[in-house]
N, C-alpha and C. Protein backbone atom coordinates (compact mmCIF):
# COMPACT_ATOMS: atom_id res chain seq x y z
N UNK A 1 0.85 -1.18 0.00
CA UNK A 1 0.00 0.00 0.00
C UNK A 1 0.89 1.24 0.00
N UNK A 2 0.29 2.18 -0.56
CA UNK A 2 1.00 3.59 -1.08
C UNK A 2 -0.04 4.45 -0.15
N UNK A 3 0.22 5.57 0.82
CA UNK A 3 -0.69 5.93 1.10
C UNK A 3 -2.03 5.78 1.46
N UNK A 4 -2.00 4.89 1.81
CA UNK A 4 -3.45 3.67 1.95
C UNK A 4 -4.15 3.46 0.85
N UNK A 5 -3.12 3.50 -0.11
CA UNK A 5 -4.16 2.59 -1.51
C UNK A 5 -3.05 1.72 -2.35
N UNK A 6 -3.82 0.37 -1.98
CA UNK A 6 -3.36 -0.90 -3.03
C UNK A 6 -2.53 -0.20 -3.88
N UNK A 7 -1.30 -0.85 -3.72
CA UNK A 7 -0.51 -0.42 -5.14
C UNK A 7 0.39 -1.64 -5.51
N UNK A 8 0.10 -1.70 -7.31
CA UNK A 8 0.66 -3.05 -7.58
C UNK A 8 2.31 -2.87 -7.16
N UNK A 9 3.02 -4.09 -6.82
CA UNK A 9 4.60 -3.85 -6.87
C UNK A 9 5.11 -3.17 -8.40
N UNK A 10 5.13 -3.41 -9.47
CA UNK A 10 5.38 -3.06 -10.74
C UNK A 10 4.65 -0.83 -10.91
N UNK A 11 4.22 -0.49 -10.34
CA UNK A 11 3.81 0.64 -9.92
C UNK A 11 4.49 1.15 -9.33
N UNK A 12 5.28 0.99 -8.18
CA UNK A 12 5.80 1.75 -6.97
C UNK A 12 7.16 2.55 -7.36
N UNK A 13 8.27 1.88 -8.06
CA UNK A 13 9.19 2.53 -8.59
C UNK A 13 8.96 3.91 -9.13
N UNK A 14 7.79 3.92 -10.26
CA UNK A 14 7.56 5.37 -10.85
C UNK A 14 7.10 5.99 -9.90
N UNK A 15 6.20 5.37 -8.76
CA UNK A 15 5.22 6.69 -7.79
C UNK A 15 6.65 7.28 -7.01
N UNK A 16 7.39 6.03 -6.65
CA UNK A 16 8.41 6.98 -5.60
C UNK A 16 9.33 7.89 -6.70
N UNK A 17 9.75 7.69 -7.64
CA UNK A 17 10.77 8.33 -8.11
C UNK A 17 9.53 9.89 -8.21
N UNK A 18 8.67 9.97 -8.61
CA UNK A 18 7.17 10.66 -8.83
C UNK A 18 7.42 11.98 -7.62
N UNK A 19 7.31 11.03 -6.13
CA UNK A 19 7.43 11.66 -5.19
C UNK A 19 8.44 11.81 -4.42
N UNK A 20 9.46 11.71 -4.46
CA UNK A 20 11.12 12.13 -4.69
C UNK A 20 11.08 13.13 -5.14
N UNK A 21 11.27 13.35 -6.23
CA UNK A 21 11.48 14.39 -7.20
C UNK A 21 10.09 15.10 -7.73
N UNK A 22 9.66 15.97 -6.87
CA UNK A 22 8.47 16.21 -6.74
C UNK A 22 8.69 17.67 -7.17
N UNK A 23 9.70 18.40 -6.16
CA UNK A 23 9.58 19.87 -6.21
C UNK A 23 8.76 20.72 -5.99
N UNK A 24 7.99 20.16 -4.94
CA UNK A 24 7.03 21.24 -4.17
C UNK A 24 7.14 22.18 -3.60
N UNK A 25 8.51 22.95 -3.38
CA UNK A 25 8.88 24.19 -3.07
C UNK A 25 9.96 24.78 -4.14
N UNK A 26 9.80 24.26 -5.05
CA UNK A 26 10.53 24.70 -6.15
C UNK A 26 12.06 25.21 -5.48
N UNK A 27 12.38 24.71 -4.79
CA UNK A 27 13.94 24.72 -4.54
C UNK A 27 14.85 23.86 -5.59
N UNK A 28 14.53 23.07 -5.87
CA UNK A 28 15.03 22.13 -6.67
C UNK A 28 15.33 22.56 -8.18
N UNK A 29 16.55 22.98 -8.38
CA UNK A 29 17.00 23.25 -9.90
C UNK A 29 16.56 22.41 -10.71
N UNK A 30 17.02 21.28 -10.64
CA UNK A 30 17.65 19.75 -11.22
C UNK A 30 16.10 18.82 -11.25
N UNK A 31 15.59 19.11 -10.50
CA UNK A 31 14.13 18.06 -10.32
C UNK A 31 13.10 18.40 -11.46
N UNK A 32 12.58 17.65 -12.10
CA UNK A 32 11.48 17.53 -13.23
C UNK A 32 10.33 17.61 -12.77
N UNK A 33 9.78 17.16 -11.56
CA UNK A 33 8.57 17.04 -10.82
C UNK A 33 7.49 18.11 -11.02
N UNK A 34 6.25 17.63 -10.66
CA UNK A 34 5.20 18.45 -11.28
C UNK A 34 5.11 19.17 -9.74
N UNK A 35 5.74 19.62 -8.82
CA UNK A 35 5.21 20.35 -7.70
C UNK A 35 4.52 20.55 -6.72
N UNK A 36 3.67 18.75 -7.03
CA UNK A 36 2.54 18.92 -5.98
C UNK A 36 2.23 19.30 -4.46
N UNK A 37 1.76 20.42 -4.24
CA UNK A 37 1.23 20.05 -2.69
C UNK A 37 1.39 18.68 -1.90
N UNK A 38 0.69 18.00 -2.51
CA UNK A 38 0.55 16.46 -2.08
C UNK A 38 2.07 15.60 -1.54
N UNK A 39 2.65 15.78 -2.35
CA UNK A 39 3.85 15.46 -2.65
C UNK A 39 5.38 16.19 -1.97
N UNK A 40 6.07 15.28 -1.76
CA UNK A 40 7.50 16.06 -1.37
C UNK A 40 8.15 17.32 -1.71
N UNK A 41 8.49 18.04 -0.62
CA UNK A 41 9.52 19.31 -1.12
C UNK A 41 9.63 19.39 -1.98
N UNK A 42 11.35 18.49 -1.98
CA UNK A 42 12.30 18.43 -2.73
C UNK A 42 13.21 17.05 -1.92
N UNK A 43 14.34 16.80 -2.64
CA UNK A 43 15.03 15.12 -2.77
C UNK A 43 15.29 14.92 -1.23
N UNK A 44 15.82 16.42 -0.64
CA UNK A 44 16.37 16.47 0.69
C UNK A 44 15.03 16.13 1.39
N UNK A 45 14.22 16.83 1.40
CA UNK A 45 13.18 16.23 2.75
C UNK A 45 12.01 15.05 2.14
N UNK A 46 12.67 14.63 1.17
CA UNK A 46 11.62 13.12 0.79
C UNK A 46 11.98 11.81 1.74
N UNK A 47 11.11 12.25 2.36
CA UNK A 47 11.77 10.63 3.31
C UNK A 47 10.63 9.49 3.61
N UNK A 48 11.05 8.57 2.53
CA UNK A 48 10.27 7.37 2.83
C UNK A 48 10.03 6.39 3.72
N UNK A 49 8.82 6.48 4.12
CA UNK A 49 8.62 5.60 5.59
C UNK A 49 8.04 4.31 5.08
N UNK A 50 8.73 2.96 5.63
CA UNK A 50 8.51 1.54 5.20
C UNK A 50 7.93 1.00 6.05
N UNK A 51 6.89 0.27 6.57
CA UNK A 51 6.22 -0.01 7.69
C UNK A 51 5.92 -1.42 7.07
N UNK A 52 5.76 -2.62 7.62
CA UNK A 52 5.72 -3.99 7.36
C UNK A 52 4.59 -4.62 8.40
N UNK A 53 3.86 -5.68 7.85
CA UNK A 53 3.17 -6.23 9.07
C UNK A 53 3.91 -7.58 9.33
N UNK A 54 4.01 -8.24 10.43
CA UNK A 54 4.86 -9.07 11.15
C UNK A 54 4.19 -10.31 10.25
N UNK A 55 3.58 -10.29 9.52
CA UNK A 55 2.88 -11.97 8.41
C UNK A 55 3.58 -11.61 7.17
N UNK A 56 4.36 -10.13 6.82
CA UNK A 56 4.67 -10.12 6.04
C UNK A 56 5.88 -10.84 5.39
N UNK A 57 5.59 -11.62 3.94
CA UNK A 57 6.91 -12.63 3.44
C UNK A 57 7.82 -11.68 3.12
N UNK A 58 9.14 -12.32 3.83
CA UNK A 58 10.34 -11.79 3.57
C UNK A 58 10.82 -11.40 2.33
N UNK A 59 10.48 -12.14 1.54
CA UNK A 59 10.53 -11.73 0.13
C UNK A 59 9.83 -11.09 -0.67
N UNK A 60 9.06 -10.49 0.32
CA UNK A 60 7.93 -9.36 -0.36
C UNK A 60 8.84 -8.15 -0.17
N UNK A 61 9.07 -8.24 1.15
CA UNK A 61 9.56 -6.97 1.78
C UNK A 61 11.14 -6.67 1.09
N UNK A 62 11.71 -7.49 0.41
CA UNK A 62 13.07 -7.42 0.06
C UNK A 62 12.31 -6.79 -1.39
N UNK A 63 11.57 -7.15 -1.98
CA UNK A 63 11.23 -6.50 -3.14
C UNK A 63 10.84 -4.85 -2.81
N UNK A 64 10.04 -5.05 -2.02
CA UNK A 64 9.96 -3.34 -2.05
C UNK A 64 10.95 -2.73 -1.79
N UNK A 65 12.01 -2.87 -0.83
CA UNK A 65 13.40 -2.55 -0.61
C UNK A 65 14.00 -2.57 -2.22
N UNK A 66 14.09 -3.27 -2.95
CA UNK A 66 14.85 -3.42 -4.15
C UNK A 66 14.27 -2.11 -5.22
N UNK A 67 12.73 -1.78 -5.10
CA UNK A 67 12.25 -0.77 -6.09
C UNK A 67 12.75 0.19 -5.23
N UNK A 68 13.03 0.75 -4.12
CA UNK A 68 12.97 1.75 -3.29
C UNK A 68 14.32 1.95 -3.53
N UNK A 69 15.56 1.20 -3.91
CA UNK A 69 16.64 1.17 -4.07
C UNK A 69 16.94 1.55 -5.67
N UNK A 70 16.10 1.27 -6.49
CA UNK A 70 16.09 1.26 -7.66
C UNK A 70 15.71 2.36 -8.23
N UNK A 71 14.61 3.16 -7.57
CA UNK A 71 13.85 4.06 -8.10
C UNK A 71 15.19 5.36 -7.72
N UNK A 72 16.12 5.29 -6.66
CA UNK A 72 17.19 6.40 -6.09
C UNK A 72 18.39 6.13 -7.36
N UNK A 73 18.27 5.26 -7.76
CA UNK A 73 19.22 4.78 -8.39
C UNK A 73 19.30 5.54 -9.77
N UNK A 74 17.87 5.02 -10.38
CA UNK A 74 17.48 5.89 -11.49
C UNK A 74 17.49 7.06 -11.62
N UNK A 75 16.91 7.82 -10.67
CA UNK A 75 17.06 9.16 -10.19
C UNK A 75 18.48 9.67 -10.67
N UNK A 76 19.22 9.33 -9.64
CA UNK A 76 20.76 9.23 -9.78
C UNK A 76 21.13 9.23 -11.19
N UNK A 77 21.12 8.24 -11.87
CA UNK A 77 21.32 8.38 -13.45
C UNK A 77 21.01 9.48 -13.84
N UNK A 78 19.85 10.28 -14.38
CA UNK A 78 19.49 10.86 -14.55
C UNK A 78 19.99 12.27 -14.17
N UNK A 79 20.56 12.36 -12.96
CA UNK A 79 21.25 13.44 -12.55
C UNK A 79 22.42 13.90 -13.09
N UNK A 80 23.05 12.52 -13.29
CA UNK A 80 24.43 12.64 -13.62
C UNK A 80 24.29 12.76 -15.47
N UNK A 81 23.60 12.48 -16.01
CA UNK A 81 23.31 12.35 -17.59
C UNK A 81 23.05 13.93 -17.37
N UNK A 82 22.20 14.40 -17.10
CA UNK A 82 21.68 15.74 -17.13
C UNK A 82 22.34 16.73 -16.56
N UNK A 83 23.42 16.54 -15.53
CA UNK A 83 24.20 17.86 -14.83
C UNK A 83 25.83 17.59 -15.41
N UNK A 84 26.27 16.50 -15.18
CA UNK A 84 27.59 15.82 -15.80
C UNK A 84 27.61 15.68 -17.05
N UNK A 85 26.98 15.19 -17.47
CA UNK A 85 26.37 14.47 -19.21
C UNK A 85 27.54 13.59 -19.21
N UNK A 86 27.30 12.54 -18.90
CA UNK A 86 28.03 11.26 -18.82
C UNK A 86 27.45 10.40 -17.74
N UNK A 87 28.28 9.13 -18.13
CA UNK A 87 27.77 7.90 -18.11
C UNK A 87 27.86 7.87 -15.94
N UNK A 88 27.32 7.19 -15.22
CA UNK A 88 27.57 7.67 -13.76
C UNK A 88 28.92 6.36 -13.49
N UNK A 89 28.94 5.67 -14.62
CA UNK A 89 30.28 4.91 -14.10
C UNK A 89 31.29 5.66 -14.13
N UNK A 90 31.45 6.61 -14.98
CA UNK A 90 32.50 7.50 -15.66
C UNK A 90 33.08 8.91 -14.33
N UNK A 91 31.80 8.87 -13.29
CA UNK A 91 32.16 10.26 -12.49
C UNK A 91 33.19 9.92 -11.67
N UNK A 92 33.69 11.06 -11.22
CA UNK A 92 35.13 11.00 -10.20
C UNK A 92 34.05 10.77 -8.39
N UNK A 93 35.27 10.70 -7.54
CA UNK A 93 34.38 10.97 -6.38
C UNK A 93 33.88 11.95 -5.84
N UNK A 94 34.41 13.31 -6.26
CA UNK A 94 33.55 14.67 -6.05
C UNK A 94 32.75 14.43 -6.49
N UNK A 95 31.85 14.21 -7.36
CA UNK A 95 31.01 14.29 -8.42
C UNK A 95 30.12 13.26 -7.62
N UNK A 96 30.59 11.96 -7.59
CA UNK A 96 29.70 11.27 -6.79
C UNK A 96 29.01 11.28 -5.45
N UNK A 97 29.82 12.61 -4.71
CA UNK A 97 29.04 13.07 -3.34
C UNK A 97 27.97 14.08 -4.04
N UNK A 98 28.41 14.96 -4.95
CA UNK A 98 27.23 15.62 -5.39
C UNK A 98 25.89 15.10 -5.51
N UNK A 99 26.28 13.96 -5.91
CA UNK A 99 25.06 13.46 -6.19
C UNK A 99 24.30 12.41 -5.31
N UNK A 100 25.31 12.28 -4.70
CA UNK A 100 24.13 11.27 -3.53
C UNK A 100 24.11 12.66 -2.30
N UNK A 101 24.22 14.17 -2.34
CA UNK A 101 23.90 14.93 -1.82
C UNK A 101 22.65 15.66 -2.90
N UNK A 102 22.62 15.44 -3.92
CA UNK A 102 21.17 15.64 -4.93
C UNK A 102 19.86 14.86 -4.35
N UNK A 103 20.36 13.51 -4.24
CA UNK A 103 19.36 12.37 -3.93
C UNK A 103 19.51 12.05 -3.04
N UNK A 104 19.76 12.61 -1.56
CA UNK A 104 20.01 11.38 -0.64
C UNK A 104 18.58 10.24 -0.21
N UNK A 105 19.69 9.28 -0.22
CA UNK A 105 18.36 8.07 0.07
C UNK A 105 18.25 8.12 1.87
N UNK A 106 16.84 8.39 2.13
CA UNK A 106 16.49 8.72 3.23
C UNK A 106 14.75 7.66 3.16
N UNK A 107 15.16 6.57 4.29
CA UNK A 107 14.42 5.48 4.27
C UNK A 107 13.97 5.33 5.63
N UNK A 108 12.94 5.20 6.37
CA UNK A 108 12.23 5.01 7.60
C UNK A 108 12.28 3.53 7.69
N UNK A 109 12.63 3.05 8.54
CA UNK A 109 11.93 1.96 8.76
C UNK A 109 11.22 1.85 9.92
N UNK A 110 9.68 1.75 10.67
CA UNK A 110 9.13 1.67 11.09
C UNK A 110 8.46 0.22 11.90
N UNK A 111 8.18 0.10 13.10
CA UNK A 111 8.44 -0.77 13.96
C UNK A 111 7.53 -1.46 13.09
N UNK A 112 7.41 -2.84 13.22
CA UNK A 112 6.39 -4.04 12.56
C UNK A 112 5.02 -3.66 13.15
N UNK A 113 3.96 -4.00 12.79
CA UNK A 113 2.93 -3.92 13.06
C UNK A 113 2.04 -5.51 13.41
């Protein structure tokens, strides 16, 4: 569940990258996001809260971990194609704090239920 509505696994990647990169205070140079109210700031105060129920299969929960990992990831690409213009294997390590200071991955995990 997304906000308390059913959401398929194959869905969740685009909603978070969606609400990540939201730019709701238009601070965000670099962010594409449509701005919503609804929706996150900006990359810095997007912080995703993961909450699990104690029946939940382990291998459910490693999947959502994997889109949640995936969707920062992409992001990331994208940053570096668009501010660097190159490949993100190609950046030095300055370059690579920039950018996990663009995106930081900021993840809740929340007691079981």
């Amino acid at each position: 569940m997304v906000e308390n509505t059913l959401t398929n696994k194959n869905e969740l990647r685009e909603l978070l990258k969606k609400f990540i990169d939201n730019n709701g205070d238009n601070s965000c140079a670099y962010c594409s996001g449509r701005g919503l109210v609804t929706s996150s700031d900006n990359p810095d105060e997007a912080i995703i809260s993961l909450t699990t129920h104690r029946e939940t299969p382990y291998k459910d929960f490693i999947s959502v971990q994997n889109e949640l990992t995936a969707a920062y990831k992409e992001l990331r690409q994208e940053y570096v194609k668009k501010i660097f213009q190159k490949d993100i294997s190609l950046i030095s390590d300055e370059e690579l704090a920039r950018v996990k200071a663009a995106y930081p991955f900021r993840i809740s995990e929340a007691e079981m239920k």
